[in-house]
PDB file of N, CA and C in Angstrom:
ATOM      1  N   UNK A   1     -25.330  25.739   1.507  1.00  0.00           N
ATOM      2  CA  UNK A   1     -24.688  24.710   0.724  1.00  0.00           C
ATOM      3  C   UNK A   1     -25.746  23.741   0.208  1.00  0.00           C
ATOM      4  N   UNK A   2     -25.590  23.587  -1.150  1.00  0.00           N
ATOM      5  CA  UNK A   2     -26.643  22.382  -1.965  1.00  0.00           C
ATOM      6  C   UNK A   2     -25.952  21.098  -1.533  1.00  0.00           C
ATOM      7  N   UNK A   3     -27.199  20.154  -1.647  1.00  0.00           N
ATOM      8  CA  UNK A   3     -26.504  18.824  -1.869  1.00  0.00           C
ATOM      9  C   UNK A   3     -25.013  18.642  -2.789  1.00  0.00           C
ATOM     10  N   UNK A   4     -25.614  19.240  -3.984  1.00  0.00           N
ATOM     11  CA  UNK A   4     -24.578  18.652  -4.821  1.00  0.00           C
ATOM     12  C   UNK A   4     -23.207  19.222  -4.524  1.00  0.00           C
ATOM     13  N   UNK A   5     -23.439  20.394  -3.905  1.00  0.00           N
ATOM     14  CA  UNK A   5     -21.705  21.531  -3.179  1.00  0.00           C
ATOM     15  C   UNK A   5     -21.390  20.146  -2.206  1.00  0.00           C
ATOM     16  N   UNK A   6     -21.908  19.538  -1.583  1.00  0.00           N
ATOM     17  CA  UNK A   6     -21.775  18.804  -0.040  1.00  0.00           C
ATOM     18  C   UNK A   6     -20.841  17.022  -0.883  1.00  0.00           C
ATOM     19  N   UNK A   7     -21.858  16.899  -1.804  1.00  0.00           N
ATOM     20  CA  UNK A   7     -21.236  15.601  -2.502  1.00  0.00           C
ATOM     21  C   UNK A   7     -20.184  15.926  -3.591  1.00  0.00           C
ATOM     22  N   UNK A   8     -19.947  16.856  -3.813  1.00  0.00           N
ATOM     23  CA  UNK A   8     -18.426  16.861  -4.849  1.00  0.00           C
ATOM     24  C   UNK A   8     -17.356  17.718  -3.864  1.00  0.00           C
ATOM     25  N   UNK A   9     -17.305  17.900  -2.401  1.00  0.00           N
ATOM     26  CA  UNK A   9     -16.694  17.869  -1.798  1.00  0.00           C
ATOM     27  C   UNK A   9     -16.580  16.282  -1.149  1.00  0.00           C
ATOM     28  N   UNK A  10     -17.040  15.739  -0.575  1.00  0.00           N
ATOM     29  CA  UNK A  10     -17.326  14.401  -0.242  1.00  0.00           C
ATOM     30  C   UNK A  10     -15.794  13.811  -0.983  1.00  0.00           C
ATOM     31  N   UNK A  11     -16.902  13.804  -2.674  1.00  0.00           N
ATOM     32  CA  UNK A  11     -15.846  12.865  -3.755  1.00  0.00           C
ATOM     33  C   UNK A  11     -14.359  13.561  -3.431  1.00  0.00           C
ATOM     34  N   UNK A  12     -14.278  14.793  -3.287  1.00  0.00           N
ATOM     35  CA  UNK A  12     -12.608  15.208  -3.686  1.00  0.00           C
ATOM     36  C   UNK A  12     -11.989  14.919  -2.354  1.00  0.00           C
ATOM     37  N   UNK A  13     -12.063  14.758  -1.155  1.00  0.00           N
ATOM     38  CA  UNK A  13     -11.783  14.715  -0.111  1.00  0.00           C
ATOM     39  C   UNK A  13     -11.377  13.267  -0.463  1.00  0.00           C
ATOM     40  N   UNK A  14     -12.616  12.336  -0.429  1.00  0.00           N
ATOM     41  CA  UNK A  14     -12.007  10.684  -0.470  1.00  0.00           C
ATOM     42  C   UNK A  14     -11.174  10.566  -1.432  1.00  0.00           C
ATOM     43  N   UNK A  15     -10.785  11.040  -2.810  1.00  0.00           N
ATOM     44  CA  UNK A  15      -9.982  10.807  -3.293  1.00  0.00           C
ATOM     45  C   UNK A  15      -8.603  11.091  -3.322  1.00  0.00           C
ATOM     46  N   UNK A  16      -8.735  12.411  -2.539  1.00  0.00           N
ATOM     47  CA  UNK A  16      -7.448  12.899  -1.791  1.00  0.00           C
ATOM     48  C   UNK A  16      -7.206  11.559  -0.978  1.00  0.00           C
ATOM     49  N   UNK A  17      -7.638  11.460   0.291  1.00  0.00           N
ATOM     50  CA  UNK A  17      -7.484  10.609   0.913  1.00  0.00           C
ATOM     51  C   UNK A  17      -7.041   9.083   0.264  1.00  0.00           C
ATOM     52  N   UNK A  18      -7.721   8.362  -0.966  1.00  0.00           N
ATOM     53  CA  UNK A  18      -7.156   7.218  -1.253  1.00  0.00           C
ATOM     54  C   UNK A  18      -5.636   7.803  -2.120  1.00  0.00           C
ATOM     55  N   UNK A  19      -5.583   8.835  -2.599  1.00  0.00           N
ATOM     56  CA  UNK A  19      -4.007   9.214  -2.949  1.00  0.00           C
ATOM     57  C   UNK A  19      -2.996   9.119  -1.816  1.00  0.00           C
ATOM     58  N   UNK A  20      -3.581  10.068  -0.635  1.00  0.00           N
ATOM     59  CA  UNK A  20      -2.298  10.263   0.393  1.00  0.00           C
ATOM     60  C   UNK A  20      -1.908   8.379   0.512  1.00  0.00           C
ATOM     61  N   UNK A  21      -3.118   7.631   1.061  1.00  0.00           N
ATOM     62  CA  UNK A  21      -2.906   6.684   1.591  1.00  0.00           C
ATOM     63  C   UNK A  21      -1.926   5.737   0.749  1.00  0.00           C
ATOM     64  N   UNK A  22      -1.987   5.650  -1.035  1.00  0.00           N
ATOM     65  CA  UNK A  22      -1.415   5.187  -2.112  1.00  0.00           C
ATOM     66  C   UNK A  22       0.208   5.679  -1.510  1.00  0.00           C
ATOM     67  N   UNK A  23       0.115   6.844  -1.632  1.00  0.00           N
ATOM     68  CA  UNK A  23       1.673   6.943  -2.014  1.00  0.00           C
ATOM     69  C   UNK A  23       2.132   6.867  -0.400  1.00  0.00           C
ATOM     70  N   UNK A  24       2.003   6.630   0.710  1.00  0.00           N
ATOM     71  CA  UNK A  24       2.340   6.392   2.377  1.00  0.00           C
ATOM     72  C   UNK A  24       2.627   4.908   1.965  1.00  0.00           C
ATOM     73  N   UNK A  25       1.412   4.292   1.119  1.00  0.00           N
ATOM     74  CA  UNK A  25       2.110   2.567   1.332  1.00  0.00           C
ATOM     75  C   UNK A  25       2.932   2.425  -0.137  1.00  0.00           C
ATOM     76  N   UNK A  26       3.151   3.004  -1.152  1.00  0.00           N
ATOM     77  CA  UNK A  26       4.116   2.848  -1.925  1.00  0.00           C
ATOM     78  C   UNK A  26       5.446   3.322  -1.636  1.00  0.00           C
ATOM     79  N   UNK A  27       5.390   4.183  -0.559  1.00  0.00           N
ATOM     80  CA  UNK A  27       7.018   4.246   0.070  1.00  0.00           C
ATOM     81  C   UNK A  27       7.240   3.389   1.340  1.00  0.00           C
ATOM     82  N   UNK A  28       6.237   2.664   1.610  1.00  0.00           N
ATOM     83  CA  UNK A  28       6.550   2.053   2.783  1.00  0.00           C
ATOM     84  C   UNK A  28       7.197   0.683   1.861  1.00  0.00           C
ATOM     85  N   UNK A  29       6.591   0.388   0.865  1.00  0.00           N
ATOM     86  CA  UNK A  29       6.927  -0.830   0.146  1.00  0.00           C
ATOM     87  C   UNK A  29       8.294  -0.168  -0.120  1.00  0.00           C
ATOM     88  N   UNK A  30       8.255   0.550  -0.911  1.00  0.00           N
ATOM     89  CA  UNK A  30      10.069   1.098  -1.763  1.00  0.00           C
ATOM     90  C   UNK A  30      10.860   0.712  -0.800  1.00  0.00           C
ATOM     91  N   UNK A  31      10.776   1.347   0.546  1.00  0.00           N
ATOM     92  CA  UNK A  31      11.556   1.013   1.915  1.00  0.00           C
ATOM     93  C   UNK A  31      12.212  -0.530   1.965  1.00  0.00           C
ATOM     94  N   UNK A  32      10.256  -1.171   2.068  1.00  0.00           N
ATOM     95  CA  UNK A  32      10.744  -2.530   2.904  1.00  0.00           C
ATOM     96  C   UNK A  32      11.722  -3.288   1.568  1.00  0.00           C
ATOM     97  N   UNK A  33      11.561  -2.652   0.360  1.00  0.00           N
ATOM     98  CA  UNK A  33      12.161  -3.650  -0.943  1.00  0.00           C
ATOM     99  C   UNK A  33      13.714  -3.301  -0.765  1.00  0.00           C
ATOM    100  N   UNK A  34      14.377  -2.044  -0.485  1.00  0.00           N
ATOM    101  CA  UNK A  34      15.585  -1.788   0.025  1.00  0.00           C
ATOM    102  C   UNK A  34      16.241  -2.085   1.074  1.00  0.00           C
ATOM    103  N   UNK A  35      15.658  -2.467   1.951  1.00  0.00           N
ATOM    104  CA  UNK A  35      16.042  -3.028   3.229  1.00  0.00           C
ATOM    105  C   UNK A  35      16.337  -4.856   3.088  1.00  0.00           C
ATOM    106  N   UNK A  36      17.853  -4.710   3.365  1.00  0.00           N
ATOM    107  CA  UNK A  36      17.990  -6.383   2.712  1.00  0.00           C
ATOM    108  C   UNK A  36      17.959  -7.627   4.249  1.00  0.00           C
ATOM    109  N   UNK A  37      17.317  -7.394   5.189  1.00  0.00           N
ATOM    110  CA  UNK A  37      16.742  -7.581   6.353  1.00  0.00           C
ATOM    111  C   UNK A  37      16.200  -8.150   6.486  1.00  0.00           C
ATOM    112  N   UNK A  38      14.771  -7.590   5.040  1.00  0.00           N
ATOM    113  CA  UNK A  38      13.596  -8.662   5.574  1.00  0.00           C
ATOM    114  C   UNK A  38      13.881  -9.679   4.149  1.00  0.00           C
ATOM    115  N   UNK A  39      13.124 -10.681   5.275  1.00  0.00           N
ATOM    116  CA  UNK A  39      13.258 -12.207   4.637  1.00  0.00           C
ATOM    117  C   UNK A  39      11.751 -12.179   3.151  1.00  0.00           C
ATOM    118  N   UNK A  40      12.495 -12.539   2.312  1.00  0.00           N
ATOM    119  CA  UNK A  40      11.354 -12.717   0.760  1.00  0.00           C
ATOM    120  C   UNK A  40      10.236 -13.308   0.749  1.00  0.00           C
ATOM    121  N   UNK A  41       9.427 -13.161   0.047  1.00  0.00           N
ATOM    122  CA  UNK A  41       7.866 -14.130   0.296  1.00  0.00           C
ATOM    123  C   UNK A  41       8.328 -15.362  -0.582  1.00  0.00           C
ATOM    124  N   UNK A  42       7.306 -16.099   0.166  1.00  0.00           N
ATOM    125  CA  UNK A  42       7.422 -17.232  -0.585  1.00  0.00           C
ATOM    126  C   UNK A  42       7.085 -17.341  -1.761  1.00  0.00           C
ATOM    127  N   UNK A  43       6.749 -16.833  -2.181  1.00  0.00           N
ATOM    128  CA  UNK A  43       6.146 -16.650  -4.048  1.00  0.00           C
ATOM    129  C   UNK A  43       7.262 -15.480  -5.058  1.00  0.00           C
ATOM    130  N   UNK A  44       8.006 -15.028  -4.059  1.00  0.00           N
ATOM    131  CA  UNK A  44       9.791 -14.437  -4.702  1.00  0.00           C
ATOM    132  C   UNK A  44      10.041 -15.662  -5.871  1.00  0.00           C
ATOM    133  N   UNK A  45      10.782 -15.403  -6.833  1.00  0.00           N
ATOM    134  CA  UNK A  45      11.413 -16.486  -7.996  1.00  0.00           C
ATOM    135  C   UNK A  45      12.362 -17.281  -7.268  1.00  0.00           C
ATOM    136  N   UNK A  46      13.347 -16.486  -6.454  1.00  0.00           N
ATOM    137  CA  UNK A  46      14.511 -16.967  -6.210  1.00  0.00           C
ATOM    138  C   UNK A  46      14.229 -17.065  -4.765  1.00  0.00           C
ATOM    139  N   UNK A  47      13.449 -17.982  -4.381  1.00  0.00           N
ATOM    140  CA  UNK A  47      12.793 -18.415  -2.774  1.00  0.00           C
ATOM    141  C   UNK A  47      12.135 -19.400  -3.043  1.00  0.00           C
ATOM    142  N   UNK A  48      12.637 -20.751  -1.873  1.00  0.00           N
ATOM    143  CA  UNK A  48      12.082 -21.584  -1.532  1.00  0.00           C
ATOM    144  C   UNK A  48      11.016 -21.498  -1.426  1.00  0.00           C
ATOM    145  N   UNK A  49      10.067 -22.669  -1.963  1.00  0.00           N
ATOM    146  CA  UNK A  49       8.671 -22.158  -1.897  1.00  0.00           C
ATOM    147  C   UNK A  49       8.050 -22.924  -1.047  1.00  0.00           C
ATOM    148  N   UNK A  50       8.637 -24.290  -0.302  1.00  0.00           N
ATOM    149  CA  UNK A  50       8.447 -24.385   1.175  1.00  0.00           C
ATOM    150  C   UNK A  50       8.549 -23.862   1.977  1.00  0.00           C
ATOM    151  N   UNK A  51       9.040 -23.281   2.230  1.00  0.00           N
ATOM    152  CA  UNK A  51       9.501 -22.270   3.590  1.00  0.00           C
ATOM    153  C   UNK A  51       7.834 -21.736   4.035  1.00  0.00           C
ATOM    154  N   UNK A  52       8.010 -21.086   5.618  1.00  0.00           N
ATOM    155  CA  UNK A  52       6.876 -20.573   6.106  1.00  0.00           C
ATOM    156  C   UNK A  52       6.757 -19.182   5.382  1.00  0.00           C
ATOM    157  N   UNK A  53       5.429 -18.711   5.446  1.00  0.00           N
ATOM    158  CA  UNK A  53       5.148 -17.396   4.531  1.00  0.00           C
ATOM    159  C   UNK A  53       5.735 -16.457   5.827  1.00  0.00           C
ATOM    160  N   UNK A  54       6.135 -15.296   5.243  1.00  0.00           N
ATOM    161  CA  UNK A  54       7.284 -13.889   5.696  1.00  0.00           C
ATOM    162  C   UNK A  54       6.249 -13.592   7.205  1.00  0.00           C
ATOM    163  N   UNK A  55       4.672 -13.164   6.638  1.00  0.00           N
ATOM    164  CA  UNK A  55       4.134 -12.426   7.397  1.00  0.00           C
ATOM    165  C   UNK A  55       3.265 -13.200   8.088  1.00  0.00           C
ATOM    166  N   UNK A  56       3.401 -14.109   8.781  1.00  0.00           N
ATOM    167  CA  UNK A  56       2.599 -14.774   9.847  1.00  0.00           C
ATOM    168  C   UNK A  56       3.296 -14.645  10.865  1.00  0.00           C
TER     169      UNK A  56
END
């Protein structure tokens, strides 16, 4: 195996990897946005914008 066989495996692997990871947290978001449970961020339109922030 050449360098360059070793580094354009490298690249396709990490980019696989930042895909899987993309679409794991774009359904984790879809989820948490359907779930009427959790409480809105403070920067929501229609939310108090005193209130304590969601995720502390």
């Amino acid at each position: 195996m050449t360098a360059e066989t070793i580094v354009a495996i490298l690249a396709f692997v990490t980019i696989g990897a930042v895909l899987v990871f993309a679409i794991i947290g774009k359904r984790r978001i879809e989820q948490r946005k359907q779930d009427g449970s959790v409480p809105k961020s403070t920067l929501a339109a229609d939310k108090d914008s005193k209130g304590t922030p969601v995720d502390t």
